[in-house]
N, C-alpha and C. Protein backbone atom coordinates (compact mmCIF):
# COMPACT_ATOMS: atom_id res chain seq x y z
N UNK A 1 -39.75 -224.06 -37.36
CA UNK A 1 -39.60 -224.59 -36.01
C UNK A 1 -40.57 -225.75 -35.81
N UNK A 2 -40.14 -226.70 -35.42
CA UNK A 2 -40.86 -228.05 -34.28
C UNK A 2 -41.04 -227.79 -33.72
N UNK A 3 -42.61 -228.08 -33.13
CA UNK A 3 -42.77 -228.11 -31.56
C UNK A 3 -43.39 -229.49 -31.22
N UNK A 4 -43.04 -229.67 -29.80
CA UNK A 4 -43.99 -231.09 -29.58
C UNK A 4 -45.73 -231.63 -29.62
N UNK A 5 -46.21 -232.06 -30.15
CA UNK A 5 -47.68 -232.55 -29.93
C UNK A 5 -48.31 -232.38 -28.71
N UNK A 6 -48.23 -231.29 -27.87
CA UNK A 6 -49.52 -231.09 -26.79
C UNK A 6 -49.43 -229.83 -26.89
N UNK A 7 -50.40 -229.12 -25.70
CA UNK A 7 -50.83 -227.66 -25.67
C UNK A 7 -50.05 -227.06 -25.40
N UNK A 8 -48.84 -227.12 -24.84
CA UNK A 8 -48.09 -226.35 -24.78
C UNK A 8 -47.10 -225.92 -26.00
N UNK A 9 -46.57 -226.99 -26.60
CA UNK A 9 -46.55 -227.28 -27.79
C UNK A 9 -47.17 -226.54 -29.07
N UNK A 10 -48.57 -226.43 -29.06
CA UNK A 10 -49.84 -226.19 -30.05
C UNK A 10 -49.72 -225.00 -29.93
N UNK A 11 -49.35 -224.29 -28.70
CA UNK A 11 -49.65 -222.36 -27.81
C UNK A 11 -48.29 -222.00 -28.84
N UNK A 12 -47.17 -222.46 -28.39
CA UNK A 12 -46.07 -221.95 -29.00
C UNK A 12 -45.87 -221.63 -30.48
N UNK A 13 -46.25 -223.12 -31.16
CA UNK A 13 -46.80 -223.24 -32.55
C UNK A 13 -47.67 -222.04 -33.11
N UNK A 14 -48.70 -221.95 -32.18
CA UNK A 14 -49.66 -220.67 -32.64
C UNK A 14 -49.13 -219.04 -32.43
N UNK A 15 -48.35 -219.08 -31.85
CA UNK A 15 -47.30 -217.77 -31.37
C UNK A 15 -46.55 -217.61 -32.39
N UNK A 16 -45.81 -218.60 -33.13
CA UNK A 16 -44.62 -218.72 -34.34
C UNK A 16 -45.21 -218.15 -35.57
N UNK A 17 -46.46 -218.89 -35.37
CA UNK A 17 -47.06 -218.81 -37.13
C UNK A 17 -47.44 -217.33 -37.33
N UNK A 18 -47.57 -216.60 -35.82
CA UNK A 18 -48.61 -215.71 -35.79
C UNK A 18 -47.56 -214.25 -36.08
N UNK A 19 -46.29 -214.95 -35.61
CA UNK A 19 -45.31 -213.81 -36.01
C UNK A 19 -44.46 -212.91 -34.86
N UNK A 20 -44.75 -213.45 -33.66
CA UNK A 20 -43.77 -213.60 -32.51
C UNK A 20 -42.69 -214.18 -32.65
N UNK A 21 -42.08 -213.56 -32.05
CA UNK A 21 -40.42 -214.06 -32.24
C UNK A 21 -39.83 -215.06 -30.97
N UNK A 22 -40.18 -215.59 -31.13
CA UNK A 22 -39.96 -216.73 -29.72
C UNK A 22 -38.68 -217.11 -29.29
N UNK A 23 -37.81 -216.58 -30.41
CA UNK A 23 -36.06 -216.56 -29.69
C UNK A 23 -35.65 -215.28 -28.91
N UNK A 24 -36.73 -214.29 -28.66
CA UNK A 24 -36.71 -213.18 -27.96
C UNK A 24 -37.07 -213.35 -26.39
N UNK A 25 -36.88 -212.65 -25.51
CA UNK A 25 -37.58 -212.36 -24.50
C UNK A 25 -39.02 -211.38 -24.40
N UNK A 26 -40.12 -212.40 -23.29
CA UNK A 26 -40.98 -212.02 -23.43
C UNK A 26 -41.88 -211.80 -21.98
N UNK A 27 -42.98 -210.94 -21.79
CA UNK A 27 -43.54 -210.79 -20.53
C UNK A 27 -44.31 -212.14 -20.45
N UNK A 28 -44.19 -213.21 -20.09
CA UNK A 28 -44.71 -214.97 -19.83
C UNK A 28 -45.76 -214.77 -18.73
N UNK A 29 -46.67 -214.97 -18.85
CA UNK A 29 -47.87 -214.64 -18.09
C UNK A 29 -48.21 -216.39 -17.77
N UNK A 30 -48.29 -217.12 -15.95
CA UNK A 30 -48.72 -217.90 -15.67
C UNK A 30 -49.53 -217.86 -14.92
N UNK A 31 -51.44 -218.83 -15.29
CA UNK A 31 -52.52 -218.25 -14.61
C UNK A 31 -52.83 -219.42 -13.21
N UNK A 32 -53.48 -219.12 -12.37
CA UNK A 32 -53.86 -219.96 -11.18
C UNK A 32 -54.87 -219.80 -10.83
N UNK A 33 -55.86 -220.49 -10.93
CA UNK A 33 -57.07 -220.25 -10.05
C UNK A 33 -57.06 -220.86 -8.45
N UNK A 34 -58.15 -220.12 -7.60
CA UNK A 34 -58.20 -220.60 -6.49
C UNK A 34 -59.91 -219.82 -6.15
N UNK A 35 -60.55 -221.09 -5.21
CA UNK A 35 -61.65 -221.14 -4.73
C UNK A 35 -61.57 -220.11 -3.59
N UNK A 36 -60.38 -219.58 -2.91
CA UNK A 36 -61.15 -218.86 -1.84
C UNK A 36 -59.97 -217.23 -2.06
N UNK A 37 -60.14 -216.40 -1.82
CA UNK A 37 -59.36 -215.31 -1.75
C UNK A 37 -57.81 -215.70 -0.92
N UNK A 38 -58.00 -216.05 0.35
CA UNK A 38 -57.45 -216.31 1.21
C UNK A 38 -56.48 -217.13 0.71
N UNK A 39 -56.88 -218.34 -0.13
CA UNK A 39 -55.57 -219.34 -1.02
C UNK A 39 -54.81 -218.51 -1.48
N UNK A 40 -55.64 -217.55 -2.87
CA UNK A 40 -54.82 -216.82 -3.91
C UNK A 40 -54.06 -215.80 -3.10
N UNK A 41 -54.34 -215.17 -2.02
CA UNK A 41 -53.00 -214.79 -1.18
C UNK A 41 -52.31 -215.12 -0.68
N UNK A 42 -52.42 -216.35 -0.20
CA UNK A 42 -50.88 -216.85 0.03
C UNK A 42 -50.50 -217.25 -0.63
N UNK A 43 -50.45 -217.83 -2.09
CA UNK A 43 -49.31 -217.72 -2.94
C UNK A 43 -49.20 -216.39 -3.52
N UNK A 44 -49.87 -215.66 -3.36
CA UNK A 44 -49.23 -214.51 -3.79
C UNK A 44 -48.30 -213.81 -2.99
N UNK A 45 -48.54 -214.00 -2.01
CA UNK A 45 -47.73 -213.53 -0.59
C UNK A 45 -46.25 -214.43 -0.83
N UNK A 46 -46.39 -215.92 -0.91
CA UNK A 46 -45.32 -216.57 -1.20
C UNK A 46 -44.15 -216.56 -2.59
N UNK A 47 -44.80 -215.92 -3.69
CA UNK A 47 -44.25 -215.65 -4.71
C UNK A 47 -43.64 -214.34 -3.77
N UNK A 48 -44.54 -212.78 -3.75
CA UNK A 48 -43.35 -212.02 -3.64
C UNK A 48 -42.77 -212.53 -2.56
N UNK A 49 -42.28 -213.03 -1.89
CA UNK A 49 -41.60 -212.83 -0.92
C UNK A 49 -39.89 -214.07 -1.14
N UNK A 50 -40.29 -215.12 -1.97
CA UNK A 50 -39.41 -215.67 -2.70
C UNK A 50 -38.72 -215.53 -3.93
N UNK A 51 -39.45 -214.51 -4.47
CA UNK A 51 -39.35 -215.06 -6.24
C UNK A 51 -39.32 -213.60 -6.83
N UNK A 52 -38.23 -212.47 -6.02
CA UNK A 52 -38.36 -211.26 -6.68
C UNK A 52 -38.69 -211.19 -7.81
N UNK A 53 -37.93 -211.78 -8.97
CA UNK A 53 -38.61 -211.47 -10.44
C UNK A 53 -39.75 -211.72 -10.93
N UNK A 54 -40.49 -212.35 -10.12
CA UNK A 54 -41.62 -212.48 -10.65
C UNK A 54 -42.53 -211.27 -10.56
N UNK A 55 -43.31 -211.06 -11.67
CA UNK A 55 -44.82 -209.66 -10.61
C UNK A 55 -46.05 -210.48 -11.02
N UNK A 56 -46.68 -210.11 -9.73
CA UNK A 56 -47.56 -210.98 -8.72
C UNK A 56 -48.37 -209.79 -9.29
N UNK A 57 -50.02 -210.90 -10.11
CA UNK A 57 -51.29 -210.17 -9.83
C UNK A 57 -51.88 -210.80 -9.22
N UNK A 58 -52.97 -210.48 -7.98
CA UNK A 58 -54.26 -211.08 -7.88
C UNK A 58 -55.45 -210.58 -8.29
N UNK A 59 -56.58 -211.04 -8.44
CA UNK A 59 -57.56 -210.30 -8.79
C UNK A 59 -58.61 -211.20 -9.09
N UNK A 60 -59.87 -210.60 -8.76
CA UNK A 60 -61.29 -211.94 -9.30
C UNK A 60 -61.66 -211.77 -10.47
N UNK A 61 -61.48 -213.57 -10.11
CA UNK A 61 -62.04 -213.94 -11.67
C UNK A 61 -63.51 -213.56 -12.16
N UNK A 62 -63.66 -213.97 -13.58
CA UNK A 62 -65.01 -213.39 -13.91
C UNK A 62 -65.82 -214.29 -13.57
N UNK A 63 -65.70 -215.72 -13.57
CA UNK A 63 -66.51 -216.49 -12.86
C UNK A 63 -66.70 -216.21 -11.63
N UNK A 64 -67.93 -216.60 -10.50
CA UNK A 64 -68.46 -216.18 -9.30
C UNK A 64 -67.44 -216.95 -8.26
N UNK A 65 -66.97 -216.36 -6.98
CA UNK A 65 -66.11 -217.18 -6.06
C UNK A 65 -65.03 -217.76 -6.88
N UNK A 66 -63.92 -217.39 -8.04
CA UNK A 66 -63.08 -217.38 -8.58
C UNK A 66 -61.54 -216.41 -8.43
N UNK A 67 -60.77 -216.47 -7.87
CA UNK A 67 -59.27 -216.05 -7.90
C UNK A 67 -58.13 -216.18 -8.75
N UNK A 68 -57.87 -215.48 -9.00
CA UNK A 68 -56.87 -215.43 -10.08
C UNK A 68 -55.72 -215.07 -9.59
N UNK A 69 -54.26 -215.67 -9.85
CA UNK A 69 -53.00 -215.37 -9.51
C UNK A 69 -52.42 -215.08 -10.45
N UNK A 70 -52.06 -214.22 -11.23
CA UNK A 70 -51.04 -214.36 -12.45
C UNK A 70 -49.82 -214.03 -12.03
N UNK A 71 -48.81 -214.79 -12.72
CA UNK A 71 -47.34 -214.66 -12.49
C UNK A 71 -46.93 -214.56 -13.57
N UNK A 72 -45.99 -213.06 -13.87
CA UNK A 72 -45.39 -212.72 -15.08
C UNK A 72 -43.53 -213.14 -14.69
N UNK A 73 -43.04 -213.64 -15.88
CA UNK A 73 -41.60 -213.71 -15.79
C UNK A 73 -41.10 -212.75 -17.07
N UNK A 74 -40.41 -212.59 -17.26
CA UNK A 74 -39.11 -212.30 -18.50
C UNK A 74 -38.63 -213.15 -18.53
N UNK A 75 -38.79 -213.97 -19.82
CA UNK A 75 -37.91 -215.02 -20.35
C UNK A 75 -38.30 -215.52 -21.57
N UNK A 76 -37.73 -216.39 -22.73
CA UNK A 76 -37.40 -216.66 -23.87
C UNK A 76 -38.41 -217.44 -23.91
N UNK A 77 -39.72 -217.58 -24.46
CA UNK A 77 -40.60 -218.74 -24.38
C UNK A 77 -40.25 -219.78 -25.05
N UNK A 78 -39.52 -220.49 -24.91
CA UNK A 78 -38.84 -222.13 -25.42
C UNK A 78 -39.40 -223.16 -24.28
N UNK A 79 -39.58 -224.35 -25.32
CA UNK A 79 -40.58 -225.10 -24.96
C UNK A 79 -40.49 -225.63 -23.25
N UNK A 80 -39.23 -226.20 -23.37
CA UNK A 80 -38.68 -226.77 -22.08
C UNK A 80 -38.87 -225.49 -20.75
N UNK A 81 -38.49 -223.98 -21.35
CA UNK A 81 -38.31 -223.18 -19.82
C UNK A 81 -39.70 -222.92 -19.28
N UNK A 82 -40.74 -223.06 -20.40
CA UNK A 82 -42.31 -222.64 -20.42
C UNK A 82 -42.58 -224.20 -19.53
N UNK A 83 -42.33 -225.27 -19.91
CA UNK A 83 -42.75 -226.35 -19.33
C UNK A 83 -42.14 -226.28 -17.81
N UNK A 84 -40.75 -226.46 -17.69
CA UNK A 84 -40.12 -226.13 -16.24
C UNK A 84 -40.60 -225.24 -15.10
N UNK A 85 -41.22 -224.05 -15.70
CA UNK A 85 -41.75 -222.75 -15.11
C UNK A 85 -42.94 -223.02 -14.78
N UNK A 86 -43.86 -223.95 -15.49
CA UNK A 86 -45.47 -223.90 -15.56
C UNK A 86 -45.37 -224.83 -14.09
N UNK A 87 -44.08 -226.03 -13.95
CA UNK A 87 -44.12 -227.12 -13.38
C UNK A 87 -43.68 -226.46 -11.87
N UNK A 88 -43.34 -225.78 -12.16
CA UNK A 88 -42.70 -225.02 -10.73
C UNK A 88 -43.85 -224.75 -9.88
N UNK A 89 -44.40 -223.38 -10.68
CA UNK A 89 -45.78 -222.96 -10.47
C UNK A 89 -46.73 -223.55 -9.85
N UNK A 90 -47.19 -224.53 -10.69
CA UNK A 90 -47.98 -225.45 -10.57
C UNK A 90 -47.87 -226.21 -9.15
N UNK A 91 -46.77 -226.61 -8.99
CA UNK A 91 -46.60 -227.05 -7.51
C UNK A 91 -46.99 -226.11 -6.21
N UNK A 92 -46.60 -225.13 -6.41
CA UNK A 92 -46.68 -224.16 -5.24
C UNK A 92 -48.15 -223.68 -4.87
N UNK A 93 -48.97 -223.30 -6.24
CA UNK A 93 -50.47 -223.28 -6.62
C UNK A 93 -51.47 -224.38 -5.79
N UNK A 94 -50.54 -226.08 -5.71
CA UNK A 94 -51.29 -226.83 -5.20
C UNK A 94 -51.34 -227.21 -3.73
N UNK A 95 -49.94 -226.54 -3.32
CA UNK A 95 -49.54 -226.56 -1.74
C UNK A 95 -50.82 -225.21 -0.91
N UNK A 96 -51.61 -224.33 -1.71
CA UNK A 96 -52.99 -223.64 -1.75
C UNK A 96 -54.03 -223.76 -1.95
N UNK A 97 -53.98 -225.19 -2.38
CA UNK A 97 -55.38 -225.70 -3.34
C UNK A 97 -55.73 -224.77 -4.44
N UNK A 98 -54.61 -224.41 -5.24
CA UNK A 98 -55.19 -223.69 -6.42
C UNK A 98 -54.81 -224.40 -7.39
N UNK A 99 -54.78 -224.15 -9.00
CA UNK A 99 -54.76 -224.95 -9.93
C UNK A 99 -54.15 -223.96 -11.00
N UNK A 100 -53.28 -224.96 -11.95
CA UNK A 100 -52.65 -224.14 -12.78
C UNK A 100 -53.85 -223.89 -14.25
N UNK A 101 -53.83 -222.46 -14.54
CA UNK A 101 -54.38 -222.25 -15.68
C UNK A 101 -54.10 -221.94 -17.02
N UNK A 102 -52.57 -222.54 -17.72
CA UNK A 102 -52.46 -222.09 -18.66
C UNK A 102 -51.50 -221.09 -18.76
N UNK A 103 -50.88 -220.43 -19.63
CA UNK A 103 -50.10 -219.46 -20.06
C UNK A 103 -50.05 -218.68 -21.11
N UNK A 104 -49.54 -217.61 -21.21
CA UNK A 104 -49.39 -216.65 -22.27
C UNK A 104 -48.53 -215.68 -22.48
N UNK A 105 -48.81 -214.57 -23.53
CA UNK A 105 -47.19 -214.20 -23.39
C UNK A 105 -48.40 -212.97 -23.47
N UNK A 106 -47.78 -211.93 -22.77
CA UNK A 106 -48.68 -210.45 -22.82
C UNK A 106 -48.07 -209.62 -23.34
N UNK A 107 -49.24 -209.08 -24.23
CA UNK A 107 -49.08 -208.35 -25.73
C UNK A 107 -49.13 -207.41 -25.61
């Protein structure tokens, strides 16, 4: 398999080699930070309440005054739906002042 030249790209790459099956479905873990509690609940509040399939964690980060949102999907980690999904995310994260952190697939 090809993947494209950036991190998202490089993540997938490192998933393939490692012996994940990436034409499968998988639990897709997308992370968010946010500076105040109060942010990371309302998108968490706004995920469930739009986005049944998704499951909504919050929880503090290990850094001090840190929030964490994770959003798990079911879906095929291919490059484009991981990029589309992160881009989704990512938007809604910033309508909170939070920030997208990355992704993973949970093992």
């Amino acid at each position: 398999m090809n993947f494209p030249n950036d991190e998202t790209g490089l993540v997938l790459s490192e998933m393939h080699q490692s012996g994940i099956d990436l034409t499968q479905q998988h639990d897709v873990v997308f992370f968010h930070l946010f500076e105040q509690q109060s942010q990371a609940q309302e998108m968490a509040d706004f995920i469930n309440e739009t986005m049944p399939n998704v499951k909504v964690d919050l929880h503090k980060d290990e850094t001090p005054n840190v929030w964490d949102v994770d959003c798990t999907l079911i879906m095929v980690p291919n490059y484009d739906s991981v990029i589309e999904q992160e881009h989704a995310f990512e938007k809604i994260a910033a309508k909170y002042s939070g920030y997208n952190d990355g992704w993973g697939i949970q093992a």
